[in-house]
Protein backbone atom coordinates (compact mmCIF):
# COMPACT_ATOMS: atom_id res chain seq x y z
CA UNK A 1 -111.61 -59.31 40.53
CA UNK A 2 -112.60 -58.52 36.59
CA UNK A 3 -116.13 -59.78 35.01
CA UNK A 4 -116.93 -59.89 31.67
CA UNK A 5 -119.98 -58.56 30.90
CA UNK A 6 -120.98 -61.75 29.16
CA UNK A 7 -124.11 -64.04 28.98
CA UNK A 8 -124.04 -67.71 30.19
CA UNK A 9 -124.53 -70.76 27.98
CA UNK A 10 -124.91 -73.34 30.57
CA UNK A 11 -126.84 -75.13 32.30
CA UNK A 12 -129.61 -74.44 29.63
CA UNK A 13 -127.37 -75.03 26.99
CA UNK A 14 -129.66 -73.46 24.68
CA UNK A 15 -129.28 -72.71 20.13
CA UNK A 16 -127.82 -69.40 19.67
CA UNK A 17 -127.07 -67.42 16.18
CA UNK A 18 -123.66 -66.44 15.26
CA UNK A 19 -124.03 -62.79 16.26
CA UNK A 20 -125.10 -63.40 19.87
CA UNK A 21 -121.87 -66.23 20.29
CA UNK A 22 -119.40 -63.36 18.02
CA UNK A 23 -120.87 -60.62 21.18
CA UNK A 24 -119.70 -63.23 23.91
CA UNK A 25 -115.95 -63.07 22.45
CA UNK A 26 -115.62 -59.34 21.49
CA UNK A 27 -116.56 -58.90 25.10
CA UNK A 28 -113.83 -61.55 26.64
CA UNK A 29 -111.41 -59.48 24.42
CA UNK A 30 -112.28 -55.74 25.46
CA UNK A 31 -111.57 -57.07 29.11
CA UNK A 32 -108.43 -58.91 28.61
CA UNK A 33 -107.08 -56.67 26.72
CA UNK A 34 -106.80 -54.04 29.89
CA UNK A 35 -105.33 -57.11 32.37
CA UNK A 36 -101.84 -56.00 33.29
CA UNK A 37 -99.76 -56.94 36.74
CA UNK A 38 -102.02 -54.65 38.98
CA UNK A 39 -105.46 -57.10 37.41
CA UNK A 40 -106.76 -60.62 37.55
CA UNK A 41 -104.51 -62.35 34.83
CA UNK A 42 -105.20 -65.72 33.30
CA UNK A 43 -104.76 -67.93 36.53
CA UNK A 44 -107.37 -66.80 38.71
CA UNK A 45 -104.61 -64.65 40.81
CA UNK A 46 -104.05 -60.96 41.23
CA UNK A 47 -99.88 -61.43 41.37
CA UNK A 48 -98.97 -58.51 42.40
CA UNK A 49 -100.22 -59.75 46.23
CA UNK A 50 -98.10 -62.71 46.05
CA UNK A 51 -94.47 -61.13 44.98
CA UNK A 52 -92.56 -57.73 43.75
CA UNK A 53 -92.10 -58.27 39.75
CA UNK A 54 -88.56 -58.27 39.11
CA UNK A 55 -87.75 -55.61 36.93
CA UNK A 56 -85.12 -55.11 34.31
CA UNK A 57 -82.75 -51.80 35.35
CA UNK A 58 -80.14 -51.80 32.63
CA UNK A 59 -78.62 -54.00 30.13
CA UNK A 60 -75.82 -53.65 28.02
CA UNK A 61 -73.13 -55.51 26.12
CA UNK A 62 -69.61 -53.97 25.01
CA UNK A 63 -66.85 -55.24 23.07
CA UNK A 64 -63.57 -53.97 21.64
CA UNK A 65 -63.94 -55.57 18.38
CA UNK A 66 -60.53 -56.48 17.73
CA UNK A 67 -59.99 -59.77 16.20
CA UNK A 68 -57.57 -61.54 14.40
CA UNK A 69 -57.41 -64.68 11.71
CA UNK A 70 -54.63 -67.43 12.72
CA UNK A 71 -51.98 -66.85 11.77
CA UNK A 72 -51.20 -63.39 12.58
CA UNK A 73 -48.89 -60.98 14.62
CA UNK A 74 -50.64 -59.05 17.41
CA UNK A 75 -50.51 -55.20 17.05
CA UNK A 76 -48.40 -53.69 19.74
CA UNK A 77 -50.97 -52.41 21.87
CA UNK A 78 -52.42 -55.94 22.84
CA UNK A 79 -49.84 -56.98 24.56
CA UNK A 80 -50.10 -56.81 28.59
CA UNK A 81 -46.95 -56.77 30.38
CA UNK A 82 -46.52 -58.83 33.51
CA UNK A 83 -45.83 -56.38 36.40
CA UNK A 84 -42.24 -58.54 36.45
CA UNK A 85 -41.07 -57.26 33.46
CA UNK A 86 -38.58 -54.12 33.47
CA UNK A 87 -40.33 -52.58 30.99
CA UNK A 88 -43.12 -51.96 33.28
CA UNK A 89 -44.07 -48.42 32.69
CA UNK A 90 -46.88 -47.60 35.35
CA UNK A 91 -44.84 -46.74 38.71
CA UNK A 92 -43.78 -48.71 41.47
CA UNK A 93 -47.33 -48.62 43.30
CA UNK A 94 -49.52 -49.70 40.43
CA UNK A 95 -49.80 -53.81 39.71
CA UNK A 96 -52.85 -53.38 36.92
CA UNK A 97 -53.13 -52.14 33.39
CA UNK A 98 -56.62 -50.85 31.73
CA UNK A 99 -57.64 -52.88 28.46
CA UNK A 100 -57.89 -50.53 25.74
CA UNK A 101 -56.67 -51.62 22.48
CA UNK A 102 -59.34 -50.58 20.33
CA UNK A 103 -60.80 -52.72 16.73
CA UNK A 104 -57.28 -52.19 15.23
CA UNK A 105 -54.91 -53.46 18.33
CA UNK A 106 -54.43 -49.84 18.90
CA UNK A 107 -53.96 -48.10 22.53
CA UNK A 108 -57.04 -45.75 22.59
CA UNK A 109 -58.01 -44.39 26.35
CA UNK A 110 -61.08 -42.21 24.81
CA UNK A 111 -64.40 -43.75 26.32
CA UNK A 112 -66.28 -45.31 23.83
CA UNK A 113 -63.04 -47.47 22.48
CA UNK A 114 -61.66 -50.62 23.71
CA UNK A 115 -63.20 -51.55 26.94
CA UNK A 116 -64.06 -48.59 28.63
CA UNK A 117 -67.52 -47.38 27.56
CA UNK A 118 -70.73 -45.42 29.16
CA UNK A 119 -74.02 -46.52 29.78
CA UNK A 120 -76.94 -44.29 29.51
CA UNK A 121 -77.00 -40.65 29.06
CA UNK A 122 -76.41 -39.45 32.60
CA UNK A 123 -75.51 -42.91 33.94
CA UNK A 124 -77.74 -45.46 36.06
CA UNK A 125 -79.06 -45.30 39.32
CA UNK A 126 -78.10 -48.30 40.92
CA UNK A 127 -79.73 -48.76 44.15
CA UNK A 128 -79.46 -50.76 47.37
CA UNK A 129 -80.77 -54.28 46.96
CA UNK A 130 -79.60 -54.46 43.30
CA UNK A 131 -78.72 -57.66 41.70
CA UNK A 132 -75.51 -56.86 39.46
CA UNK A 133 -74.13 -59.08 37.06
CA UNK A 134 -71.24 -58.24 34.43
CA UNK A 135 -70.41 -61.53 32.21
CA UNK A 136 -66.68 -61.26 31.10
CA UNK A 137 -65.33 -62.49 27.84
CA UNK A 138 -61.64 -62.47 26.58
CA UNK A 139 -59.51 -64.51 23.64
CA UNK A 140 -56.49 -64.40 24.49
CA UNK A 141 -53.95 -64.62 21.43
CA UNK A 142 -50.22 -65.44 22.68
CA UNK A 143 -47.94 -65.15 24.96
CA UNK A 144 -44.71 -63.13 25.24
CA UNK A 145 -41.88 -63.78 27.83
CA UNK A 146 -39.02 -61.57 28.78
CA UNK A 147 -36.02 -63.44 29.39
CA UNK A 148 -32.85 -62.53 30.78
CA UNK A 149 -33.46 -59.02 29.19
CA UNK A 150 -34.56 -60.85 25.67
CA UNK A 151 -38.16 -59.80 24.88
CA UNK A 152 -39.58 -62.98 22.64
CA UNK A 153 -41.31 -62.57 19.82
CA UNK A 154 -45.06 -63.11 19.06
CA UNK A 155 -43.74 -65.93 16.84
CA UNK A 156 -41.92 -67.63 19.50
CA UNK A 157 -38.67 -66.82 17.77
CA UNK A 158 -36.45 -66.91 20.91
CA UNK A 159 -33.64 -69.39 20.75
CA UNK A 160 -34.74 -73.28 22.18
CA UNK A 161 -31.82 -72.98 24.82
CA UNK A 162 -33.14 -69.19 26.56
CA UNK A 163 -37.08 -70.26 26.21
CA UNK A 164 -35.93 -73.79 28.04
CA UNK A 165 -34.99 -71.53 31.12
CA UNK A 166 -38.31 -70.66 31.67
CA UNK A 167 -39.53 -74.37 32.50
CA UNK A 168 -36.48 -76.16 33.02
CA UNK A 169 -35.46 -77.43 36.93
CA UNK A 170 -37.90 -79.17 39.44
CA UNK A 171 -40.61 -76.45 38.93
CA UNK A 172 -43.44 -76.41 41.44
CA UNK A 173 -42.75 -74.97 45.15
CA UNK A 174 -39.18 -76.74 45.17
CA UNK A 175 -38.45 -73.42 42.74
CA UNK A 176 -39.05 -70.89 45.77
CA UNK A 177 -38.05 -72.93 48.47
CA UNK A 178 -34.23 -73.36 47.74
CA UNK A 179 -35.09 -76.10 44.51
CA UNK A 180 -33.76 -75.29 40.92
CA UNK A 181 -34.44 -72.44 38.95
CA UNK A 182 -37.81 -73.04 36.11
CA UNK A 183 -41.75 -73.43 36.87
CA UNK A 184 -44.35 -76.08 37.48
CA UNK A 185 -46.95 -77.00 34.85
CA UNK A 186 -50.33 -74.26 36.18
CA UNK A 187 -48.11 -72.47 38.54
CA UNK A 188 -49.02 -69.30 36.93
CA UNK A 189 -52.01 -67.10 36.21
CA UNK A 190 -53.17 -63.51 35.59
CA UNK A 191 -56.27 -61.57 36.67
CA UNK A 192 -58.71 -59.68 34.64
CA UNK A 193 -61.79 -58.08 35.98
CA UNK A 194 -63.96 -55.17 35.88
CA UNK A 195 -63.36 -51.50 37.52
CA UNK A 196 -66.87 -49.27 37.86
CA UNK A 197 -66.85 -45.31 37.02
CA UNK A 198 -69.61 -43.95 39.61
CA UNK A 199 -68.23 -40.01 39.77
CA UNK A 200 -68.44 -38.69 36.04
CA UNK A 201 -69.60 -39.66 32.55
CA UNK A 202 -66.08 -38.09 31.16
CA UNK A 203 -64.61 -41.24 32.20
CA UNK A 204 -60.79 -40.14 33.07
CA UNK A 205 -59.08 -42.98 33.95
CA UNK A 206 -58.79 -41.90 37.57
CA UNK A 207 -62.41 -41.96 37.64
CA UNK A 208 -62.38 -45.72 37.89
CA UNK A 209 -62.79 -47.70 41.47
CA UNK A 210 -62.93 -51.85 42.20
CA UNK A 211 -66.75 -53.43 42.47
CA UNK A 212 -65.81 -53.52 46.50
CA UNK A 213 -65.09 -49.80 46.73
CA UNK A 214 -68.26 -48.61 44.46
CA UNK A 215 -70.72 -50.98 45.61
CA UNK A 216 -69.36 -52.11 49.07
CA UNK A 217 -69.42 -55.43 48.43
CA UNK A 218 -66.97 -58.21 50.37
CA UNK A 219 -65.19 -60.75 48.45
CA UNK A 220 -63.93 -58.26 45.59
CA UNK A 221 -60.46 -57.05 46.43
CA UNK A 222 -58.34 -54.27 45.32
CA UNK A 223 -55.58 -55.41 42.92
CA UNK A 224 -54.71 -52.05 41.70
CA UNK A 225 -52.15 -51.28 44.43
CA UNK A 226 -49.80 -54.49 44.82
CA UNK A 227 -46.48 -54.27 44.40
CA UNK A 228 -44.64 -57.26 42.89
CA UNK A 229 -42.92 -59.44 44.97
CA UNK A 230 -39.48 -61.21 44.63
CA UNK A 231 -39.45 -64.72 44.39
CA UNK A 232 -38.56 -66.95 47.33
CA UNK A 233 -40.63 -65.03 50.29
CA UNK A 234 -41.61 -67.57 53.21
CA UNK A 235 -45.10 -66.82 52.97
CA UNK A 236 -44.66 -63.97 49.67
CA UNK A 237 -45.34 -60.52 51.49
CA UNK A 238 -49.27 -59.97 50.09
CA UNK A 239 -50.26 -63.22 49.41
CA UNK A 240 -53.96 -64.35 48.87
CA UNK A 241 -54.65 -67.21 51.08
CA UNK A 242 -58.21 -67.61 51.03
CA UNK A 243 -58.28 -68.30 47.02
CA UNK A 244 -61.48 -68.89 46.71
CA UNK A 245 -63.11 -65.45 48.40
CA UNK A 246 -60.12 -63.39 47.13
CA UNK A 247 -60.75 -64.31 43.29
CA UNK A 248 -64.77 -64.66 42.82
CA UNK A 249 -64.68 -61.61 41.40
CA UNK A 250 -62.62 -61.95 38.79
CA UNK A 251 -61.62 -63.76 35.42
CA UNK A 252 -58.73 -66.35 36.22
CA UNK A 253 -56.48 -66.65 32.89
CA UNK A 254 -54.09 -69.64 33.16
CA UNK A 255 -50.36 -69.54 31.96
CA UNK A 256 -48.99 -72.16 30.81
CA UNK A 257 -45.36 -73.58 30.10
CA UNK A 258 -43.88 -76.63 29.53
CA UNK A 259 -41.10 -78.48 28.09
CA UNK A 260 -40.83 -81.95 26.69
CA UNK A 261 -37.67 -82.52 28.80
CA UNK A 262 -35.69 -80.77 30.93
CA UNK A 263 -32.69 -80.65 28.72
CA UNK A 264 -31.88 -76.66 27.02
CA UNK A 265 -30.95 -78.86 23.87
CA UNK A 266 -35.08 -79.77 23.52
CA UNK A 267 -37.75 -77.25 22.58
CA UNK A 268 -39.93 -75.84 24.93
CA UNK A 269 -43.79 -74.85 24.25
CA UNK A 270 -46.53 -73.29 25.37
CA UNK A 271 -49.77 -75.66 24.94
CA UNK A 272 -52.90 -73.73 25.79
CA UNK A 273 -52.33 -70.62 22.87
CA UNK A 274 -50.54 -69.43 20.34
CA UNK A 275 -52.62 -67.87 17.81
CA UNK A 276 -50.55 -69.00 15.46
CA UNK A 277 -49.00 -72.44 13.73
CA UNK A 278 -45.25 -72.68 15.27
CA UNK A 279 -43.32 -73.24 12.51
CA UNK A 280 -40.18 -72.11 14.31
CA UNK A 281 -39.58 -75.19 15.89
CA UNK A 282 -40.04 -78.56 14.65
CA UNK A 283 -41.79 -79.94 17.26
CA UNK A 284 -45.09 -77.55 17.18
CA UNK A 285 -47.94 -80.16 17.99
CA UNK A 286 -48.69 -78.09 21.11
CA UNK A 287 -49.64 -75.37 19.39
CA UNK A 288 -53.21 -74.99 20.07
CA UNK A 289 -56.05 -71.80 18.88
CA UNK A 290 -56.22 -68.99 20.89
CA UNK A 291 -57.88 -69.37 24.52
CA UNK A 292 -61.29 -68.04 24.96
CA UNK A 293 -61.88 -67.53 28.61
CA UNK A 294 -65.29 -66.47 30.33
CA UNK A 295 -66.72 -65.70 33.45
CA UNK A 296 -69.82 -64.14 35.48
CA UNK A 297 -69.66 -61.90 38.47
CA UNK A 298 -73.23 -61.79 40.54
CA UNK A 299 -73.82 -59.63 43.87
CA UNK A 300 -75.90 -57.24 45.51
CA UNK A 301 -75.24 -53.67 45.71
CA UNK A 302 -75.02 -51.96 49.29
CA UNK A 303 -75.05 -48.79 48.17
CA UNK A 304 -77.03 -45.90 45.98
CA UNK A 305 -74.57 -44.52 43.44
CA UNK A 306 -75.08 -43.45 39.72
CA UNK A 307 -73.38 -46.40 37.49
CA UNK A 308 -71.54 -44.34 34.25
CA UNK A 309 -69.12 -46.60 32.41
CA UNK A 310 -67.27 -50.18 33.25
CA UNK A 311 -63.95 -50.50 32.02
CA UNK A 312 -62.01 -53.96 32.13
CA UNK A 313 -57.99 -54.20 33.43
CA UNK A 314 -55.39 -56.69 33.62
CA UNK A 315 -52.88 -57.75 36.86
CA UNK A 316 -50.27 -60.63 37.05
CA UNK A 317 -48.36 -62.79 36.52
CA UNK A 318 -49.95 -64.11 39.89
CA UNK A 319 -47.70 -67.17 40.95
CA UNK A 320 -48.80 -70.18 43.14
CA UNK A 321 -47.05 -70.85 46.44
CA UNK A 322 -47.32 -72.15 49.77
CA UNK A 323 -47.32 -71.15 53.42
CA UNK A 324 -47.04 -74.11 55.12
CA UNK A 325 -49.66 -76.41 53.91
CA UNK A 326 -52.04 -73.43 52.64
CA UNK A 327 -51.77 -72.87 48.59
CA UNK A 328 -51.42 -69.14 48.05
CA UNK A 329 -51.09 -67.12 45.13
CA UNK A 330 -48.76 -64.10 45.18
CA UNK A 331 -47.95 -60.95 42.43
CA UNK A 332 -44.35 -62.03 40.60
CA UNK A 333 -42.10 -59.21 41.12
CA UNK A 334 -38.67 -60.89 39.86
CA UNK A 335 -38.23 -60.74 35.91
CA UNK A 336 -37.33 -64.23 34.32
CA UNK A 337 -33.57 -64.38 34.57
CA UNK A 338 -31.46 -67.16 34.57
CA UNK A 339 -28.32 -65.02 36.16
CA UNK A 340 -30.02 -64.65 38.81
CA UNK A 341 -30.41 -68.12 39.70
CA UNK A 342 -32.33 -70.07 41.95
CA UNK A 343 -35.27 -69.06 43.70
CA UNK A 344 -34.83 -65.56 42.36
CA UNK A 345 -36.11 -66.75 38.78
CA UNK A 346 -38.96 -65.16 38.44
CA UNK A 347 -41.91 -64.38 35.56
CA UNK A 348 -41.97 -61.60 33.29
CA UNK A 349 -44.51 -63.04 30.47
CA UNK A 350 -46.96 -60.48 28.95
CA UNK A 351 -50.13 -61.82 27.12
CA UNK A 352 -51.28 -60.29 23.61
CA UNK A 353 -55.13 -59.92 24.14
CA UNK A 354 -57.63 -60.18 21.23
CA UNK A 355 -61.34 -59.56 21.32
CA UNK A 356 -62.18 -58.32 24.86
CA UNK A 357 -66.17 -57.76 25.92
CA UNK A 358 -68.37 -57.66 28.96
CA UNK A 359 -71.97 -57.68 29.65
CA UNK A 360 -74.29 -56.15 32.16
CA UNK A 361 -77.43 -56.42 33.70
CA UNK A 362 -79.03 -55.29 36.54
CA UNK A 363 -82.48 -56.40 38.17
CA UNK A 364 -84.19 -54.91 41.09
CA UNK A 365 -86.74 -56.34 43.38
CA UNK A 366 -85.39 -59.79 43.11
């Protein structure tokens, strides 16, 4: 315990002069001024014999800093191609694409740009016991399909009869079950989440592994590996079942189509974003600002490693289907094409990403 070497007042309660009372506080002071966590503090308790202080490890807070003013084309390389579309350019065996259009919309892999950036000098030592959070943070601008070998414009400028394919038809599970070709309203989403650099502060691309590999953590699968699969599988060959373990770790960004009728004479629209006033058509009172989606990730690290860089990526178009009377979501393989017909219509819409950030922080002794 601390004493102040002071003199008491009470129980004589006796006339001092201002110079004996001005003593009695410049005393209080030179002691309290010393308290810290290992001392007596203000209530009467030494704390650090009733619980560890949490303590702050690293925090940090990274965006690309692209961003746009409605309305406004989308520089090339924000768009993110659905692993459907045959313009897919990363090999048969990869399902995800890094986020790295930098403050002008421009492709830029050099650490430091777009979403891929180091921490401290020398990384930080993350160790067992750690409580890890990264807060995501994306605006997504517009969407982009790909159909029947037509890429769309950012504009929407695709003819009312081809965009109608895409959500024409009974939609839902009747589309991969034998039903009509088209979508259900929500039936489709893509991924975006956060891949760890623990081997080198160069940051090479290949350097990056998921949260579950670095930290060996459960509940944080590996979507970098999937390969797309055709419509119409009876459960889809690598389906998610368990939705809800499968995707905690991860940002969940909603597609959606509709149509006001399934007739190809009426217009078709996409009501969550455009980024832009639709014009094109003349009934554009779906058109809605771009979608700003956000999300935390929270767990415990399992292992020592040195934390470098975090770098965000993109996976879909995930697709909703069932196995019986389980929901599952699967990776759309099949590109949207109406010659195909039935339940080989598939997905191949890309997104056009905006501003992109995350956030870390990581506590020990929690």
């Amino acid at each position: 315990m601390s004493r102040a070497p002071i003199t008491n007042f009470y129980p004589d309660n006796a006339v001092i002069d201002a110079t004996t009372l001005n003593n009695q506080y410049s005393s209080v002071a030179t002691a309290t001024a010393l308290i810290n966590q290992e001392n007596v503090r203000f209530e009467g308790v030494d704390t650090r014999q009733i619980f560890t202080n949490p303590v702050l490890i690293e925090s940090q807070q990274k965006t690309n800093g692209y961003t746009l003013t409605v309305p406004a084309t989308p520089a090339a390389g924000a768009l993110y191609l659905a692993r459907a579309d045959p313009a897919w350019p990363y090999g048969g065996n990869v399902s995800e694409i890094p986020i790295n259009h930098d403050t002008t919309g421009a492709t830029n892999t050099v650490i430091g740009f777009g979403t891929k950036h180091n921490l401290q000098a020398g990384g930080v030592d993350v160790k067992i016991g750690d409580v890890i959070r990264i807060d995501l943070d994306i605006q997504a601008w517009t969407i982009q399909e790909q159909i029947a070998g037509v890429t769309d414009s950012p504009f929407g400028t695709l003819t009312a009869a081809s965009r109608a394919q895409l959500c024409n038809g009974v939609g839902g599970q009747a589309v991969l079950f034998g039903g009509n070709h088209g979508s259900g309203m929500g039936e489709w989403c893509s991924l975006i989440y956060p891949k760890v650099n623990i081997t080198s502060a160069a940051g090479n691309d290949a350097n990056y592994v998921s949260l579950g590999s670095a930290f060996t953590i459960t509940g944080a699968p590996n979507f970098g590996n999937l390969v797309g699969n055709a419509a119409g599988a009876n459960p889809p060959a690598g389906s998610f079942f368990d939705l809800q373990n499968d995707f905690d770790n991860v940002l969940v960004l909603p597609i959606h189509h509709m149509s006001s009728a399934n007739l190809l004479a009426r217009k078709s629209f996409m009501p969550y974003y455009e980024g832009h006033l639709n014009t094109t058509y003349s009934d554009y009172n779906f058109d809605m600002p771009p979608l700003r989606e956000a999300t935390s990730i929270i767990f415990v690290a399992n292992a020592n490693v040195t934390l470098f860089s975090i770098h965000l990526y993109y996976n879909g178009i995930w697709r909703l289907a069932a196995s019986g009377n389980t929901p599952v979501l699967y990776l759309e393989g099949q590109p949207c094409n109406p010659a195909a017909g039935g339940q080989n219509f598939g997905v191949s819409t890309g997104v056009f990403l905006e501003e992109c950030r995350w956030g870390l922080q990581i506590l020990r002794n929690v």
